[in-house]
C-alpha atoms as a PDB file:
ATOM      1  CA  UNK A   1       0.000   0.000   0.000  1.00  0.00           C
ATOM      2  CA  UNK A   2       1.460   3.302  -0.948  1.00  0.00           C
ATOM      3  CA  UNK A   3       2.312   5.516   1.959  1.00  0.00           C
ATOM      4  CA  UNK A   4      -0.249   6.973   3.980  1.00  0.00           C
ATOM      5  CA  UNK A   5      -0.196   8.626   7.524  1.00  0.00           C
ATOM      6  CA  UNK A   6      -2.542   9.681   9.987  1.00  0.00           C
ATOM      7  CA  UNK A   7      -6.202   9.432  10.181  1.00  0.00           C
ATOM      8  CA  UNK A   8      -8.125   9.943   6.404  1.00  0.00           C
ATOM      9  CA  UNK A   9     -12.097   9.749   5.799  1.00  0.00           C
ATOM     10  CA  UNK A  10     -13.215   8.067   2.782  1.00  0.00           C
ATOM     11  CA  UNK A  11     -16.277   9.610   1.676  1.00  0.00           C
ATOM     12  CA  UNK A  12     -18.477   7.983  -0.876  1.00  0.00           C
ATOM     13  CA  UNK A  13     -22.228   6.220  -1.633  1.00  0.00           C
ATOM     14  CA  UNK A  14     -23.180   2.567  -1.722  1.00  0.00           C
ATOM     15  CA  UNK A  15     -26.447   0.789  -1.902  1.00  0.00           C
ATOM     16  CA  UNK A  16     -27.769  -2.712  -0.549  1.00  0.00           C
ATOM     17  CA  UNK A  17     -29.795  -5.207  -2.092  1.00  0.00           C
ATOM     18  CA  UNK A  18     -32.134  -7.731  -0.490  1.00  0.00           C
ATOM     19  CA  UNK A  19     -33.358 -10.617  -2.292  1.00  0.00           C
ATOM     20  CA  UNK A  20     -36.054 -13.832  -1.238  1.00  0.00           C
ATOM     21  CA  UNK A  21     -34.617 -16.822  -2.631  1.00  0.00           C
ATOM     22  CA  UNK A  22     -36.767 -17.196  -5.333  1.00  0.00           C
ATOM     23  CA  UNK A  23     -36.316 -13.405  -6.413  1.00  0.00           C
ATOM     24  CA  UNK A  24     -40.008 -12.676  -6.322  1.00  0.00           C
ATOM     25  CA  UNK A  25     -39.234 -10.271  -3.180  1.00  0.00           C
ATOM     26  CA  UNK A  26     -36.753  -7.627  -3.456  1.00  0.00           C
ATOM     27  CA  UNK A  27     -35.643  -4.276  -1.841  1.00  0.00           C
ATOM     28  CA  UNK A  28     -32.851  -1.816  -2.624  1.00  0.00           C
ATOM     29  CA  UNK A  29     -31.170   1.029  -0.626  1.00  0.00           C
ATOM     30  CA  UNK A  30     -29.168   3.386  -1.605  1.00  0.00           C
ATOM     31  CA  UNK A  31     -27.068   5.976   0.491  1.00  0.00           C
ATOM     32  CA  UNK A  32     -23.795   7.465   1.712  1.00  0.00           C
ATOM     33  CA  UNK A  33     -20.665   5.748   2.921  1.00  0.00           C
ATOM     34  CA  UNK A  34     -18.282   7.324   5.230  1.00  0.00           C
ATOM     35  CA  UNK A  35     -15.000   5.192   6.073  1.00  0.00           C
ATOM     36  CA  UNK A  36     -12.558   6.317   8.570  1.00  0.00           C
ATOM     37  CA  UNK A  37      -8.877   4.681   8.360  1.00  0.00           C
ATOM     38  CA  UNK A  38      -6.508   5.244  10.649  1.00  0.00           C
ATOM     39  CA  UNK A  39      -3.061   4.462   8.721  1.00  0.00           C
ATOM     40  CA  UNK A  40      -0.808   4.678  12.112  1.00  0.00           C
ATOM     41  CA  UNK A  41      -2.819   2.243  14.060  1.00  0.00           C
ATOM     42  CA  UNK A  42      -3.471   0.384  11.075  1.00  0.00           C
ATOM     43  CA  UNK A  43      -7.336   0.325  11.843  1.00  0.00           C
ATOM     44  CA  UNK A  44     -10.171   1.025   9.715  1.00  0.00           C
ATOM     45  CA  UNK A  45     -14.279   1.518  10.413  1.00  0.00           C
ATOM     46  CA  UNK A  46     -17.072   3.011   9.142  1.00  0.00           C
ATOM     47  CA  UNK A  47     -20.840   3.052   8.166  1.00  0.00           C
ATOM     48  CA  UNK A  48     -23.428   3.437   5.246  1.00  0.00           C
ATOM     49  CA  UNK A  49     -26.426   5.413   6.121  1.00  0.00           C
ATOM     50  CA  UNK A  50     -29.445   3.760   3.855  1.00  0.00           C
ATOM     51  CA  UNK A  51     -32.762   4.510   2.533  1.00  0.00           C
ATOM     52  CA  UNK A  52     -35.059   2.678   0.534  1.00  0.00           C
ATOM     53  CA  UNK A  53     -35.379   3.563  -3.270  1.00  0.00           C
ATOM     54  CA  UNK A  54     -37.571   0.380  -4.438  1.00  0.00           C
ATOM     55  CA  UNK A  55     -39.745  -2.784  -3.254  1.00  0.00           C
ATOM     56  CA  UNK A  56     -41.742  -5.186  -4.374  1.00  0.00           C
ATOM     57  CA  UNK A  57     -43.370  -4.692  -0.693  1.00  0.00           C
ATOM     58  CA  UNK A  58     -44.147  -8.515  -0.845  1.00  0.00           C
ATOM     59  CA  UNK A  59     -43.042 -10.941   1.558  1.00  0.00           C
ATOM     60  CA  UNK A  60     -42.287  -8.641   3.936  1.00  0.00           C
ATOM     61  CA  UNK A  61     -38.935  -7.872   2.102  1.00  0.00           C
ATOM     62  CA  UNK A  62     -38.283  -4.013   2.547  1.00  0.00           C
ATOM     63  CA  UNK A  63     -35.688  -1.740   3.485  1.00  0.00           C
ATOM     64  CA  UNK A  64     -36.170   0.840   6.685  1.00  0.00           C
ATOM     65  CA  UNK A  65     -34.131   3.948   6.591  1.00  0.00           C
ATOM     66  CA  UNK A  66     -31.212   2.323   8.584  1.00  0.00           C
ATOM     67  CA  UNK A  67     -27.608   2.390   9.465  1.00  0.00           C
ATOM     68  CA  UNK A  68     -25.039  -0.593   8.839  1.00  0.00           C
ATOM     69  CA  UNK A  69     -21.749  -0.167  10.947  1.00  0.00           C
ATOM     70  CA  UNK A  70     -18.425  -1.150   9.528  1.00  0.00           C
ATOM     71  CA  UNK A  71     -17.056  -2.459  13.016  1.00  0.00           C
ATOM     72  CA  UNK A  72     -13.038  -1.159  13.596  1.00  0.00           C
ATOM     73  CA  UNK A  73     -11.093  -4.098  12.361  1.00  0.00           C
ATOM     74  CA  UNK A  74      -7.404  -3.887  10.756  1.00  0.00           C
ATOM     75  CA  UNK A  75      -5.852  -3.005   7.858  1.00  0.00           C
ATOM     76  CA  UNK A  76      -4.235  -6.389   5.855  1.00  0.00           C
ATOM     77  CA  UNK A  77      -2.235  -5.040   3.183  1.00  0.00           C
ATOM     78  CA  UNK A  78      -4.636  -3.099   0.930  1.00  0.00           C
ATOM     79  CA  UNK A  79      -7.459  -5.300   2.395  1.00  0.00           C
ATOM     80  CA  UNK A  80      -9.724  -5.087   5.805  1.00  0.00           C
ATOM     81  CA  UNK A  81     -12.643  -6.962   6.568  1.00  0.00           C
ATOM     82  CA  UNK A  82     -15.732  -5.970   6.656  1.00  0.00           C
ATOM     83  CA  UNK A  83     -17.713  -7.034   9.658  1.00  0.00           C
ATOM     84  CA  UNK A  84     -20.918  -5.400   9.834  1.00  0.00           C
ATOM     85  CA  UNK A  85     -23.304  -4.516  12.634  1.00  0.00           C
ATOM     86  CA  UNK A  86     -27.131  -4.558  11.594  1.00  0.00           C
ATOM     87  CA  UNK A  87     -31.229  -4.914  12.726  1.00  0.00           C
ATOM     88  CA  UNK A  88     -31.950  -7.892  10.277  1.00  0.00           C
ATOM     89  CA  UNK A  89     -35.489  -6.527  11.198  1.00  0.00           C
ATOM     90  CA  UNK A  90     -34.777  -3.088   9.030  1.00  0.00           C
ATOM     91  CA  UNK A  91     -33.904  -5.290   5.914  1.00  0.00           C
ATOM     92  CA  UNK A  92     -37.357  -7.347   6.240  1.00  0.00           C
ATOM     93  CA  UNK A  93     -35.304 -10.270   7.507  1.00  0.00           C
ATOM     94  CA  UNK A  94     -35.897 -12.639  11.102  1.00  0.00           C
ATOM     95  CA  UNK A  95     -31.913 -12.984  11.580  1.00  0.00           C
ATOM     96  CA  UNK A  96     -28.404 -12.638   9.166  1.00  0.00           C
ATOM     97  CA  UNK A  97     -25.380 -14.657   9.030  1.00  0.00           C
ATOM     98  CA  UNK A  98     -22.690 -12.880   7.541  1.00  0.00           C
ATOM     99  CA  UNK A  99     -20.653 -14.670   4.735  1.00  0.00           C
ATOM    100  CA  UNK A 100     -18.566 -12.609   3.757  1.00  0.00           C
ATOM    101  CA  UNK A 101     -17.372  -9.056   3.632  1.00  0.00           C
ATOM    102  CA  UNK A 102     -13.875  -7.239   2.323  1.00  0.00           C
ATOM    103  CA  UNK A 103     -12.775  -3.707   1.335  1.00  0.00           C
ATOM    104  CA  UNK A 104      -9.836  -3.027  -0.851  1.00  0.00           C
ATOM    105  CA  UNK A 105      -7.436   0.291  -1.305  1.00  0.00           C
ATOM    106  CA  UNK A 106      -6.863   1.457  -4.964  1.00  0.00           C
ATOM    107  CA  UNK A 107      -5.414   4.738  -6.431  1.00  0.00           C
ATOM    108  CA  UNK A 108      -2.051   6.802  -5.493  1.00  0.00           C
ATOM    109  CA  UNK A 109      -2.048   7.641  -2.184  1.00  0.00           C
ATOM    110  CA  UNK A 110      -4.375   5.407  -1.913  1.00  0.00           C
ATOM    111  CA  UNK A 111      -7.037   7.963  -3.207  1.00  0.00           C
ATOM    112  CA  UNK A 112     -10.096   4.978  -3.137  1.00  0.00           C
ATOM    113  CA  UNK A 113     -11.478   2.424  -0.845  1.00  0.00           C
ATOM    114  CA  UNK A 114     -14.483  -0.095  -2.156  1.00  0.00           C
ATOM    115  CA  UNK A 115     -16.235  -2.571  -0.423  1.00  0.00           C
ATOM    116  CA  UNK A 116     -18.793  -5.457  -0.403  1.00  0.00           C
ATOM    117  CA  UNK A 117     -20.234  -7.803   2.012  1.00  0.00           C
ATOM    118  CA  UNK A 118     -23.437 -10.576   1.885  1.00  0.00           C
ATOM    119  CA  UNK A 119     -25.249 -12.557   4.186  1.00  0.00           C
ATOM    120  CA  UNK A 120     -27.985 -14.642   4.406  1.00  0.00           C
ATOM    121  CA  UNK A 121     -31.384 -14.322   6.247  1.00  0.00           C
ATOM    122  CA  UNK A 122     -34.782 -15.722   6.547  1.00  0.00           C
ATOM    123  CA  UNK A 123     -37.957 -13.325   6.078  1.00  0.00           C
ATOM    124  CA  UNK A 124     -40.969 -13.109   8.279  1.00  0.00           C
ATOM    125  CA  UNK A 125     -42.351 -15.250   5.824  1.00  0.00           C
ATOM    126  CA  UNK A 126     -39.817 -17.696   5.467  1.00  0.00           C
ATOM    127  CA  UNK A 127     -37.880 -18.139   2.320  1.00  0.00           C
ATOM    128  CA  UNK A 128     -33.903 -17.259   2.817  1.00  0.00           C
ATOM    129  CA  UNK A 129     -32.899 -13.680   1.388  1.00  0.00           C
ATOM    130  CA  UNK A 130     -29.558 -12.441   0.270  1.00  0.00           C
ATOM    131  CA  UNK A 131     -28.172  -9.248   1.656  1.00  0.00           C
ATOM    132  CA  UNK A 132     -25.930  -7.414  -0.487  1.00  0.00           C
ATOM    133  CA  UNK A 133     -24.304  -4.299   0.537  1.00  0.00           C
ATOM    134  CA  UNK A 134     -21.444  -2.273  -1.241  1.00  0.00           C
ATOM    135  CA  UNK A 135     -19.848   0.621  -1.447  1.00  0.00           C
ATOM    136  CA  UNK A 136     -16.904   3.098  -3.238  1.00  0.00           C
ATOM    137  CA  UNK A 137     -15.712   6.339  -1.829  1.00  0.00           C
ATOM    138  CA  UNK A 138     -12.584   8.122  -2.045  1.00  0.00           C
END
């Protein structure tokens, strides 16, 4: 990773998906991204703030106005993880496993971080959703 000191904020937008496992449900989010790395202590965290742009409203499968947290985890390389803090409730889900979940570094400097993360859920009704979330700011 090219050399970077100090404390930087990443500002950006991202947007989150939720799908039933049949695709007949859906939701998607949109909304800003901040993510704060701190290069000395080798540390990074964040959030995106979302609200709901679209639903089929069926299923129970919608997006509140909600905030997922980027918990503080450390920097590998040009990599952290992304482990996120969330209601499963505000994404019309009963519970969410994580799967997986990864930010990267790009640009001079670097100028860019990106992100993504999924996880799986059941709905209110029952069949398993997808949660999507990503992200890009700079």
């Amino acid at each position: 990773m090219a050399a970077r000191s100090g404390r930087v904020t990443y500002i950006g937008t991202g947007f989150a998906r939720v799908v039933a496992s049949y695709d007949s449900y859906f939701a998607i989010a949109v909304g800003d991204a901040s993510v704060e790395v701190d290069f000395s202590s080798q540390t990074a965290s964040g959030e995106l703030a979302l609200k709901e742009i679209t639903a089929s409203r069926v299923g129970n499968i919608a997006i509140n106005d909600t905030t997922v947290i980027f918990e503080p985890t450390y920097l590998d390389a040009n990599y952290f993880a992304l482990d996120l803090t969330l209601d499963p409730t505000d994404f019309g889900l009963t519970n969410f496993d994580q799967q997986t979940g990864r930010a990267i570094f790009y640009g001079a400097g670097p100028t860019s971080v990106a992100g993504v993360a999924s996880g799986t859920g059941a709905s209110a009704t029952g069949p398993t959703g997808l949660l999507l979330l990503d992200f890009a700011a700079e």
